[in-house]
C-alpha atoms as a PDB file:
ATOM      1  CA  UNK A   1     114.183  53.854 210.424  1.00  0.00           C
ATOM      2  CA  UNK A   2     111.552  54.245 207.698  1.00  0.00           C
ATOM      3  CA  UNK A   3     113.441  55.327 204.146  1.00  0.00           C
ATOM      4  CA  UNK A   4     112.844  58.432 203.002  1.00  0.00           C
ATOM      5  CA  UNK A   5     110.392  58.253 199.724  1.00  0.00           C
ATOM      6  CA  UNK A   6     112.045  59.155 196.737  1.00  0.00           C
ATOM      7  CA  UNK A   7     110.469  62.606 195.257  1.00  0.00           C
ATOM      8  CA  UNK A   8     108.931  61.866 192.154  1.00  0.00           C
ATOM      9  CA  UNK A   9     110.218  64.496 189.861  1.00  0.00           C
ATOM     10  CA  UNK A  10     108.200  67.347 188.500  1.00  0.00           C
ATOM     11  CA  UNK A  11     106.833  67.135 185.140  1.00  0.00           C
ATOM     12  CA  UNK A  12     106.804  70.347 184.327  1.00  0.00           C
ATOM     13  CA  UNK A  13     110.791  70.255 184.868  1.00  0.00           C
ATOM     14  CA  UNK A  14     111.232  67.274 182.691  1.00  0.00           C
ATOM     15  CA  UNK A  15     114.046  67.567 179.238  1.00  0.00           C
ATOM     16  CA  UNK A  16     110.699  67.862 176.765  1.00  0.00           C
ATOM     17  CA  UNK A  17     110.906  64.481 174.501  1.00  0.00           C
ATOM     18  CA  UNK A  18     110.150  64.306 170.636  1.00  0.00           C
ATOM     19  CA  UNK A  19     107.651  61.459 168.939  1.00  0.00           C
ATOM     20  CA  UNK A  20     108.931  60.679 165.512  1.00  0.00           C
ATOM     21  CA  UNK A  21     107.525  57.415 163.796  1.00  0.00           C
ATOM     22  CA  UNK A  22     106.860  55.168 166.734  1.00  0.00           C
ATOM     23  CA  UNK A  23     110.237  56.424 168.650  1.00  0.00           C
ATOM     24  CA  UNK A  24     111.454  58.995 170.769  1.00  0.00           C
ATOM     25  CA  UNK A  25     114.068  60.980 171.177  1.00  0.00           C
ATOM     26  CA  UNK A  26     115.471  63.526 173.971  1.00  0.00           C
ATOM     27  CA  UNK A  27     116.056  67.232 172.712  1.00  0.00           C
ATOM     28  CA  UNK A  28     118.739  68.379 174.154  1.00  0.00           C
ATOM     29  CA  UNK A  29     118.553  71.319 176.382  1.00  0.00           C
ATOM     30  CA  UNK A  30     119.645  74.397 173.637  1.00  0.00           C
ATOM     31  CA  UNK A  31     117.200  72.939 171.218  1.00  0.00           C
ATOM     32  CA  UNK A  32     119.412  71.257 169.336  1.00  0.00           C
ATOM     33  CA  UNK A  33     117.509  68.726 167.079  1.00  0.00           C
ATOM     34  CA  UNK A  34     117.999  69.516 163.727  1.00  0.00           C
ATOM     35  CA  UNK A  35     114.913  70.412 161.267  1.00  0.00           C
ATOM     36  CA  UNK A  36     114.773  68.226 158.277  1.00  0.00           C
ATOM     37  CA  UNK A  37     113.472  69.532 154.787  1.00  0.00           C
ATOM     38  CA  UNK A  38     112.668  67.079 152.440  1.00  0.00           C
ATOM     39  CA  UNK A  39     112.110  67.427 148.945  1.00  0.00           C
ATOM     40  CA  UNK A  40     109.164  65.073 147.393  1.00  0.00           C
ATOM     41  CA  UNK A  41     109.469  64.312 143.857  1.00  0.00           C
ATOM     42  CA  UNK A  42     113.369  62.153 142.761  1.00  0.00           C
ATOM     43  CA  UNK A  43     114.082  62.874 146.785  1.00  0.00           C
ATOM     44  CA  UNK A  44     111.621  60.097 148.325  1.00  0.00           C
ATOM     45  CA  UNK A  45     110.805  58.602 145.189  1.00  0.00           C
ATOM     46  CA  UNK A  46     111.411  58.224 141.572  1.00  0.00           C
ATOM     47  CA  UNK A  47     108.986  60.692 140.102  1.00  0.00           C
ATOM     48  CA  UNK A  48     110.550  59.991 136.869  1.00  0.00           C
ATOM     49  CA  UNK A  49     108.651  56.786 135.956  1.00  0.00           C
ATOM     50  CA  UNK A  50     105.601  57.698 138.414  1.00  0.00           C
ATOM     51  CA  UNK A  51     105.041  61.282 137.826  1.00  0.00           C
ATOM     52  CA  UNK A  52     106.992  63.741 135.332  1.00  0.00           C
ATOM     53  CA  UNK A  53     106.068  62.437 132.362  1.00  0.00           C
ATOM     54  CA  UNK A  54     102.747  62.573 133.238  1.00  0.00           C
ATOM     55  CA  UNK A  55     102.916  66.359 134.716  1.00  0.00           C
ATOM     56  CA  UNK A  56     104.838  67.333 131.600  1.00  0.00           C
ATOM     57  CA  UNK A  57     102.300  66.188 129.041  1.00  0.00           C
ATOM     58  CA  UNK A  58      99.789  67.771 131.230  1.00  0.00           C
ATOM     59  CA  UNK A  59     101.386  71.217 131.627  1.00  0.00           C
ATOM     60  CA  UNK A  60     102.196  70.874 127.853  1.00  0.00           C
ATOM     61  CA  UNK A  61      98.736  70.465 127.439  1.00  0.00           C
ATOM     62  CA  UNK A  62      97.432  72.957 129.714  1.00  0.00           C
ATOM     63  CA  UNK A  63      99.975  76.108 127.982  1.00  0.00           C
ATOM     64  CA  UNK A  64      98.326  74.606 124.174  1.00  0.00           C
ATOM     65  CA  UNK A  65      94.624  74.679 125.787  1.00  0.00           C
ATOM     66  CA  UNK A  66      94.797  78.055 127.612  1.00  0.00           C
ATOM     67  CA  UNK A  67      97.187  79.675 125.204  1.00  0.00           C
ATOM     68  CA  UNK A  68      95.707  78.880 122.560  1.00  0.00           C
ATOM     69  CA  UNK A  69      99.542  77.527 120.812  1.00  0.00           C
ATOM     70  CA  UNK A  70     100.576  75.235 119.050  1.00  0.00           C
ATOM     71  CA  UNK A  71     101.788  71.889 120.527  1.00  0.00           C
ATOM     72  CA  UNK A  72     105.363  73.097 119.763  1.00  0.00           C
ATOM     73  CA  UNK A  73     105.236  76.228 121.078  1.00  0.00           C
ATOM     74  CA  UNK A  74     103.740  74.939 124.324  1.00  0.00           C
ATOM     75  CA  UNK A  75     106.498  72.293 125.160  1.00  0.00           C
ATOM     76  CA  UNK A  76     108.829  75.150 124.387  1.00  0.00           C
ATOM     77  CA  UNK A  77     107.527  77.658 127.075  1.00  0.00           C
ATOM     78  CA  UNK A  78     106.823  75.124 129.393  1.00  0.00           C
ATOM     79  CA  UNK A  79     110.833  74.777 129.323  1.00  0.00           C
ATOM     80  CA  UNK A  80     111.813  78.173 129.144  1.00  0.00           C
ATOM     81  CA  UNK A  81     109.753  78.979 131.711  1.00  0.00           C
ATOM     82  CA  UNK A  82     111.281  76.050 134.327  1.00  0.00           C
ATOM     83  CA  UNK A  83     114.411  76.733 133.409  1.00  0.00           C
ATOM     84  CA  UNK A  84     114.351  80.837 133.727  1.00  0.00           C
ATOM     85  CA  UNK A  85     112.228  80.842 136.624  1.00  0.00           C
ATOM     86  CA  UNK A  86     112.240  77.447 138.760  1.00  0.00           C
ATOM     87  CA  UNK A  87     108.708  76.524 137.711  1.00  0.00           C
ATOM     88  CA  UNK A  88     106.888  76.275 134.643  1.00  0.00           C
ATOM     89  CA  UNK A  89     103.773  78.398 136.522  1.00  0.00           C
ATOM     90  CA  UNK A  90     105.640  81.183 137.271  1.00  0.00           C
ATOM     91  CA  UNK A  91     106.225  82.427 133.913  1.00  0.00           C
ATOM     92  CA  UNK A  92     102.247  81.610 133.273  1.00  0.00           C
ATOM     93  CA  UNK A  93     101.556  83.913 135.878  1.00  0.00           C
ATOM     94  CA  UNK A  94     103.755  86.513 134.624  1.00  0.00           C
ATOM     95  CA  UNK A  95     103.806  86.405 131.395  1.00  0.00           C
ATOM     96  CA  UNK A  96     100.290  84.859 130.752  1.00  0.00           C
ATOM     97  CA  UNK A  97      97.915  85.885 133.725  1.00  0.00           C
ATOM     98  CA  UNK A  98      97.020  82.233 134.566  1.00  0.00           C
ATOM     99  CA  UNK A  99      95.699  81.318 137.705  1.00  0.00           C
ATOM    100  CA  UNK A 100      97.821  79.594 139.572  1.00  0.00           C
ATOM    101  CA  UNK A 101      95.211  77.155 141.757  1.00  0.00           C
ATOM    102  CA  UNK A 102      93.104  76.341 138.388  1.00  0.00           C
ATOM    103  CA  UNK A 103      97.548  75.487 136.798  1.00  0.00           C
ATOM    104  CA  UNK A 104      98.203  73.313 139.739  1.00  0.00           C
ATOM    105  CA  UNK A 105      94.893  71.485 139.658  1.00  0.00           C
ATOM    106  CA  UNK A 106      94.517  70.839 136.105  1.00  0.00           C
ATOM    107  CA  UNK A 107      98.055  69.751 135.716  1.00  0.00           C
ATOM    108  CA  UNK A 108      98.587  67.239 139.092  1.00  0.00           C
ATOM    109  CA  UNK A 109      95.419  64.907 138.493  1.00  0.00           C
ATOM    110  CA  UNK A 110      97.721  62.408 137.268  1.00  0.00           C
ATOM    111  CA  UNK A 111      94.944  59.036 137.392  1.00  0.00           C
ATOM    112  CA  UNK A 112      96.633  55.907 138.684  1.00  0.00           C
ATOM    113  CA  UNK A 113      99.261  57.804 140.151  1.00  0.00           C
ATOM    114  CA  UNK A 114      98.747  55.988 143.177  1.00  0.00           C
ATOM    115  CA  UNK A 115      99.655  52.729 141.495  1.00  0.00           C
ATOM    116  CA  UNK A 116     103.183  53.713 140.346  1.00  0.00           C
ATOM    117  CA  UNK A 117     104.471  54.259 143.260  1.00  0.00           C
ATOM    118  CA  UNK A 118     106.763  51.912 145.797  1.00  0.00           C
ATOM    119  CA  UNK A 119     108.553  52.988 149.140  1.00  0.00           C
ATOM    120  CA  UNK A 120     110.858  50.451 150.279  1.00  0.00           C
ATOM    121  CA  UNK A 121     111.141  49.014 153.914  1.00  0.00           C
ATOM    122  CA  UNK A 122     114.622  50.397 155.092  1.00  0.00           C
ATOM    123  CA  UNK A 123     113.464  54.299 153.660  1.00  0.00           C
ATOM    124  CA  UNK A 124     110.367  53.886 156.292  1.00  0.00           C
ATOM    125  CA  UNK A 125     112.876  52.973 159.074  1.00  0.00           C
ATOM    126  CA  UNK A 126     115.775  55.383 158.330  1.00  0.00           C
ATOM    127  CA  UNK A 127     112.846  57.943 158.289  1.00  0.00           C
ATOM    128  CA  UNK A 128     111.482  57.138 161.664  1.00  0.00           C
ATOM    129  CA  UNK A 129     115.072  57.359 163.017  1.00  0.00           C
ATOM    130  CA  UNK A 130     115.591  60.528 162.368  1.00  0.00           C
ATOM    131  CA  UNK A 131     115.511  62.689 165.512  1.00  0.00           C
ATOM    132  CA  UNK A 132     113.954  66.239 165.759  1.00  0.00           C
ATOM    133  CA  UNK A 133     110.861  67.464 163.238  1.00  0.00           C
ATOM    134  CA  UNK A 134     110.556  66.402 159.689  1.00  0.00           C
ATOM    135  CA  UNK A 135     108.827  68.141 157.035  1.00  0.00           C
ATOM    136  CA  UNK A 136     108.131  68.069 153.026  1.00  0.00           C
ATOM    137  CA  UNK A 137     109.356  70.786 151.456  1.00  0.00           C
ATOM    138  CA  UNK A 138     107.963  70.876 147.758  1.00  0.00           C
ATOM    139  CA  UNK A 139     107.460  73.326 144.902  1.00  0.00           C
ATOM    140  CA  UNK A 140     104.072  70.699 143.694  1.00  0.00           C
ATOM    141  CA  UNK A 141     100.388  71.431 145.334  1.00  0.00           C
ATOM    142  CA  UNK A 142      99.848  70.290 148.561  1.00  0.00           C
ATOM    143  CA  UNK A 143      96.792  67.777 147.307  1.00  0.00           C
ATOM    144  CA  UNK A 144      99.518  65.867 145.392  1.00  0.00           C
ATOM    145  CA  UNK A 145     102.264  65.685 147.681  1.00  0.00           C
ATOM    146  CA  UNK A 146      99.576  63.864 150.247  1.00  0.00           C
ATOM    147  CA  UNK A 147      98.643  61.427 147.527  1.00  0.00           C
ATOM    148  CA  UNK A 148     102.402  60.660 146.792  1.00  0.00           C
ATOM    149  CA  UNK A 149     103.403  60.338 151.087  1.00  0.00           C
ATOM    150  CA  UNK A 150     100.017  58.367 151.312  1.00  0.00           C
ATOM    151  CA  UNK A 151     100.824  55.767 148.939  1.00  0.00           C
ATOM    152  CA  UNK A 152     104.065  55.440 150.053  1.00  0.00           C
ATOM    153  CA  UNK A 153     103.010  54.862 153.503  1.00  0.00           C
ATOM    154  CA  UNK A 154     105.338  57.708 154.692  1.00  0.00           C
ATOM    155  CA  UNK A 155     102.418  60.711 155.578  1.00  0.00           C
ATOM    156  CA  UNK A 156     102.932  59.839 159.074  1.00  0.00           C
ATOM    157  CA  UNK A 157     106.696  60.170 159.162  1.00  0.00           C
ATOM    158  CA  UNK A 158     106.299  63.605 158.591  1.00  0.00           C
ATOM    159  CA  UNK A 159     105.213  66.732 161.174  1.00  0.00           C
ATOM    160  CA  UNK A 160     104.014  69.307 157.988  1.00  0.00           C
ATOM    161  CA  UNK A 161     103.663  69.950 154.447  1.00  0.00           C
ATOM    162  CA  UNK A 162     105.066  73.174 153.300  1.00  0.00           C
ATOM    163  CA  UNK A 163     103.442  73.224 149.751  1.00  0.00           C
ATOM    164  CA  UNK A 164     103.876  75.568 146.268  1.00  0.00           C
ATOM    165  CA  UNK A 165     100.345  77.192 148.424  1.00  0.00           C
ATOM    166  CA  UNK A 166     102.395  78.139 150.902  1.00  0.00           C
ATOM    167  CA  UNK A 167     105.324  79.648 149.503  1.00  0.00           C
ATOM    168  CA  UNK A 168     103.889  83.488 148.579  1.00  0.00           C
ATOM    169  CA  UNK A 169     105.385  86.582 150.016  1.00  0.00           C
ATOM    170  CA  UNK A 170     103.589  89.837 149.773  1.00  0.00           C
ATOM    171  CA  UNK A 171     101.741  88.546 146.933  1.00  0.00           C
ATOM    172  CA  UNK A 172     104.371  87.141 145.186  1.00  0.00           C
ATOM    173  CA  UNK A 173     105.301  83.430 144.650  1.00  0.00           C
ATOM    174  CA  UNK A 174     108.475  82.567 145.932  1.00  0.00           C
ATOM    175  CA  UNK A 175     108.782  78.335 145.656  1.00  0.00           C
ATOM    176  CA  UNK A 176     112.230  76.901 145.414  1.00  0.00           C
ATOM    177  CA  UNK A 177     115.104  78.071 144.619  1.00  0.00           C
ATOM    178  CA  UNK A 178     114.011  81.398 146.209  1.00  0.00           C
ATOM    179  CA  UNK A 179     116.173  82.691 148.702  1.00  0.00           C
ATOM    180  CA  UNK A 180     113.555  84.570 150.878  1.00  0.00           C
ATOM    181  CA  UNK A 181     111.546  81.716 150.973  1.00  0.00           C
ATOM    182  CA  UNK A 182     114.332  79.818 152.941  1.00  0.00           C
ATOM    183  CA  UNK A 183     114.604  82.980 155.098  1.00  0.00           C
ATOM    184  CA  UNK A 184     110.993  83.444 155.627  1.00  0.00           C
ATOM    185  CA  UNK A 185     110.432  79.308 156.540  1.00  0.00           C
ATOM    186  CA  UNK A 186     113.284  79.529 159.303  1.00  0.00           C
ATOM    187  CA  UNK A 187     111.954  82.333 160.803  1.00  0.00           C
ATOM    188  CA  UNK A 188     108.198  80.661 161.077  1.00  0.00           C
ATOM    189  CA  UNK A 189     109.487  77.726 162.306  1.00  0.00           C
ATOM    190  CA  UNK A 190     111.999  79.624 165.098  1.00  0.00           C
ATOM    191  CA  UNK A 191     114.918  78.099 163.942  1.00  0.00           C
ATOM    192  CA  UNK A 192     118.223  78.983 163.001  1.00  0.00           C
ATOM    193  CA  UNK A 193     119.288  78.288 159.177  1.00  0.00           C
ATOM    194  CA  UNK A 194     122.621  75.905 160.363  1.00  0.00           C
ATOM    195  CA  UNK A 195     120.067  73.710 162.213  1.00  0.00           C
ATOM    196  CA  UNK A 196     118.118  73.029 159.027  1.00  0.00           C
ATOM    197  CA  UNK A 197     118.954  70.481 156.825  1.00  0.00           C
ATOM    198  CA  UNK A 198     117.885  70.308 152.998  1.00  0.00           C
ATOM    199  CA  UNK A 199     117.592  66.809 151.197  1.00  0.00           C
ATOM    200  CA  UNK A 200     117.180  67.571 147.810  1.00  0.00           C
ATOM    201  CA  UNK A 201     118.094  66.441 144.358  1.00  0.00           C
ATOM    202  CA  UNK A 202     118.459  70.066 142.428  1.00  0.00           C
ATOM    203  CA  UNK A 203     121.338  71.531 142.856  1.00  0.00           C
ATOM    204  CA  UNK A 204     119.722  74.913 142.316  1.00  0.00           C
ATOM    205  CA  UNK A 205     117.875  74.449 145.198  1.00  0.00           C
ATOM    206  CA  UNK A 206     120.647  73.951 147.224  1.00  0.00           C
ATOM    207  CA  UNK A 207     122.940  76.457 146.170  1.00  0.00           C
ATOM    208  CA  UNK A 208     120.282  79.267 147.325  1.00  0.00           C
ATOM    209  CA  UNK A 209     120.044  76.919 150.346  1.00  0.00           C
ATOM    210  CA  UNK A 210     123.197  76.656 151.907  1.00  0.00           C
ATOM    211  CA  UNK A 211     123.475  80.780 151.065  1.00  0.00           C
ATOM    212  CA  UNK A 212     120.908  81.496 153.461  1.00  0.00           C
ATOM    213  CA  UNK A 213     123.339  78.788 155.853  1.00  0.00           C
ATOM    214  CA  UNK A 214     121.207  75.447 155.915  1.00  0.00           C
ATOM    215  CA  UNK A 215     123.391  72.206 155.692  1.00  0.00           C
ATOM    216  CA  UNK A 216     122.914  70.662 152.049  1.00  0.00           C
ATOM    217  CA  UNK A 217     122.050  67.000 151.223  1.00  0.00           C
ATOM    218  CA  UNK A 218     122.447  66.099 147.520  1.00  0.00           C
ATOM    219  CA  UNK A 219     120.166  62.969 147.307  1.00  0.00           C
ATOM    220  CA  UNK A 220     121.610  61.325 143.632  1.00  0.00           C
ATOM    221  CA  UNK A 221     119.913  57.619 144.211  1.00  0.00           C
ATOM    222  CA  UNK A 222     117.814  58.428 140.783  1.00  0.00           C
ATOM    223  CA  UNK A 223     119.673  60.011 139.324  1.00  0.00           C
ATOM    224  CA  UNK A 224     122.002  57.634 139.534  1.00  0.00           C
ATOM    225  CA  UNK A 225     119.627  54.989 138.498  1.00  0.00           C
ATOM    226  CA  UNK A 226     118.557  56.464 135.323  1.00  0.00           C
ATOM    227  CA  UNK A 227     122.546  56.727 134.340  1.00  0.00           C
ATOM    228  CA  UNK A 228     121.969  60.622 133.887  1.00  0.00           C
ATOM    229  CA  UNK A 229     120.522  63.887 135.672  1.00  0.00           C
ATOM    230  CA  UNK A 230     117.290  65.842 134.341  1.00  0.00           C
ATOM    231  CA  UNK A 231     116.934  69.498 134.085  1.00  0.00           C
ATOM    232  CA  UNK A 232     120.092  71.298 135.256  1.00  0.00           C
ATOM    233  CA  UNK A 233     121.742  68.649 136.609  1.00  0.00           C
ATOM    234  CA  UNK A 234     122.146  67.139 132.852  1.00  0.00           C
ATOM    235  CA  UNK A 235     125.651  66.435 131.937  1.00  0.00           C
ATOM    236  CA  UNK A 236     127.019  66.909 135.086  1.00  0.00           C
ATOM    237  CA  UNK A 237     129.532  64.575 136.969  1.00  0.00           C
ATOM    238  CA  UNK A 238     127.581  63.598 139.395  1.00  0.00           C
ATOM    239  CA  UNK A 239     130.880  61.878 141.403  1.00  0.00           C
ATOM    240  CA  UNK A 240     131.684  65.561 141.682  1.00  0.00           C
ATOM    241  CA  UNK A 241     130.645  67.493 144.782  1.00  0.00           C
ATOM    242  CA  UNK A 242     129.545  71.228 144.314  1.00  0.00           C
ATOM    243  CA  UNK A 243     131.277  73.452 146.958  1.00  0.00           C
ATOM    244  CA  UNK A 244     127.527  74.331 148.489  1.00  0.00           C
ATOM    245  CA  UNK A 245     126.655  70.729 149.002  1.00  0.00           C
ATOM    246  CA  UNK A 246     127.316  69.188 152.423  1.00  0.00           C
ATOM    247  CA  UNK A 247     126.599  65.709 151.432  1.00  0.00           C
ATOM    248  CA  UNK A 248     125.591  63.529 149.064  1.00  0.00           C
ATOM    249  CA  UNK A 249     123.481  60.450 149.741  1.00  0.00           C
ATOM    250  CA  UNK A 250     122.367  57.378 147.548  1.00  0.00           C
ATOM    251  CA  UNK A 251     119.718  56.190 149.514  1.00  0.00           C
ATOM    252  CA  UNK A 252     117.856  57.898 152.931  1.00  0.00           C
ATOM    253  CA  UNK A 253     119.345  55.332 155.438  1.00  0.00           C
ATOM    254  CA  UNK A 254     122.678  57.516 154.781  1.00  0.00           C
ATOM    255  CA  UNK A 255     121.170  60.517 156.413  1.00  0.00           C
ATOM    256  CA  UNK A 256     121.589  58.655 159.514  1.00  0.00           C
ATOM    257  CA  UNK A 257     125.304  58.635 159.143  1.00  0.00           C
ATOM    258  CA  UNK A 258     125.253  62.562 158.143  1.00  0.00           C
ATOM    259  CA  UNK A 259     123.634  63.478 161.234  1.00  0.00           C
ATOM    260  CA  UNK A 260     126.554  62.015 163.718  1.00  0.00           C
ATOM    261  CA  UNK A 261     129.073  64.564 162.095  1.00  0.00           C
ATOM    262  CA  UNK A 262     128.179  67.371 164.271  1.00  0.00           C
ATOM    263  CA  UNK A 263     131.775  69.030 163.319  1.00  0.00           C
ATOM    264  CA  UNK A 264     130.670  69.619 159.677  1.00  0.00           C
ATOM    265  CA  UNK A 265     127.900  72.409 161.008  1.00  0.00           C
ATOM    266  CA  UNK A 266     127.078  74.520 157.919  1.00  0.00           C
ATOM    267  CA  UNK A 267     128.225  77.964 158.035  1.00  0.00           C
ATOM    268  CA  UNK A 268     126.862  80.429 154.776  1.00  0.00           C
ATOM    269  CA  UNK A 269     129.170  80.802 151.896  1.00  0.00           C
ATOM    270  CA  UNK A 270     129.854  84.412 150.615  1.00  0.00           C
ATOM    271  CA  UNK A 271     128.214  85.464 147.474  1.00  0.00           C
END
């Protein structure tokens, strides 16, 4: 008796599999694979030695040019604005009629940038580990966040870039920590809010976050570094969990730990 060949199984039947960084992974069959948004700047690297102070001076310097203020008066908007509205250009815009695309330009040139910046080894691998799609989720131009991921050697980690460019709403900017921006990115990328998952370091951002229902990640490895918190975070205890973060991480290898809790599913807070 001859044995009966084996059927070779249909393709078009097969569980669809995900390439991430040089691995695979199955998705299971409700679609399941969480979506990872990462934040750029004191989330994947220390921007504080490689990039604010350079942006700051910059912006400071734009507000005195285009203003026509005093150097004072500048570094005092360019506060009040980030503080009162999430980012600096907003208030420009506002208040001030400035261009946004000639802003971001002028103030993100940043020479040598490129040279100030280090990924380490075991971020590249706990990157590439991750399963399900991975994208950048950051209130700075697009043309800057691919000069940061290329010179850390993590571009190709990453399925997208959803840039400050991207973020506008019936005319209106809406960057981070805008609410409706969360909204409007889950339903372009056909994906419910609790399968999201936000790695950021401002808390601001999260809280509007894990509103809208995404699962929070509180990266504090720089801030932790630097012994204290910039912006809002400032003074805070940073040992201290907020009731809308999830996590909190000191370096991205934890994220691989977070993601085998299925049980702690994120579920909107009231408001």
């Amino acid at each position: 008796m001859i044995p009966a060949r084996r059927a070779r199984p249909d393709p078009r039947h097969a569980r669809p599999r995900v390439a991430f960084g040089g691995t695979s992974a199955t998705r299971g069959r409700d679609g399941s694979a969480p979506v990872w948004l990462f934040d750029l700047d004191d989330t994947l690297h220390d921007a504080g030695v490689s990039a604010f102070r350079g942006i700051n001076v910059a912006m400071t310097d734009y507000i005195e040019r285009e203003l026509a203020v005093d150097r004072a008066e500048a570094d005092r908007l360019r506060g009040h604005y980030w503080a009162r509205y999430g980012a600096t250009m907003l208030g420009l815009i506002r208040h001030h009629g400035v261009r946004a695309p000639h802003f971001l330009h002028d103030t993100h040139r940043l020479p040598g940038l490129e040279q100030r910046l280090r990924a380490h080894p075991h971020d590249l691998a706990a990157l590439a580990r991750l399963p399900g799609r991975r994208l950048i989720l950051t209130n700075a131009p697009r043309a800057y966040a691919e000069r940061v991921l290329d010179a850390l050697g993590m571009r190709r980690l990453f399925h997208g870039i959803v840039a400050i460019e991207q973020m506008r709403m019936f005319g209106h900017w809406r960057p981070k920590p805008d609410a409706r921006m969360f909204r409007a990115l889950c339903t372009k990328l056909r994906v419910r809010p609790s399968r999201c998952v936000l790695v950021e370091d401002t808390l601001a951002h999260q809280k509007s976050a894990r509103a809208v229902g995404l699962h929070t990640v509180w990266m504090q490895r720089w801030l932790l570094s630097r012994g204290s918190a910039h912006g809002p975070e400032a003074g805070l205890e940073l040992r201290r969990k907020p009731a809308f973060v999830c996590d909190r991480i000191r370096a991205l290898p934890d994220l691989l730990r977070i993601r085998q809790r299925p049980s702690q599913r994120p579920r909107p807070i009231p408001r």
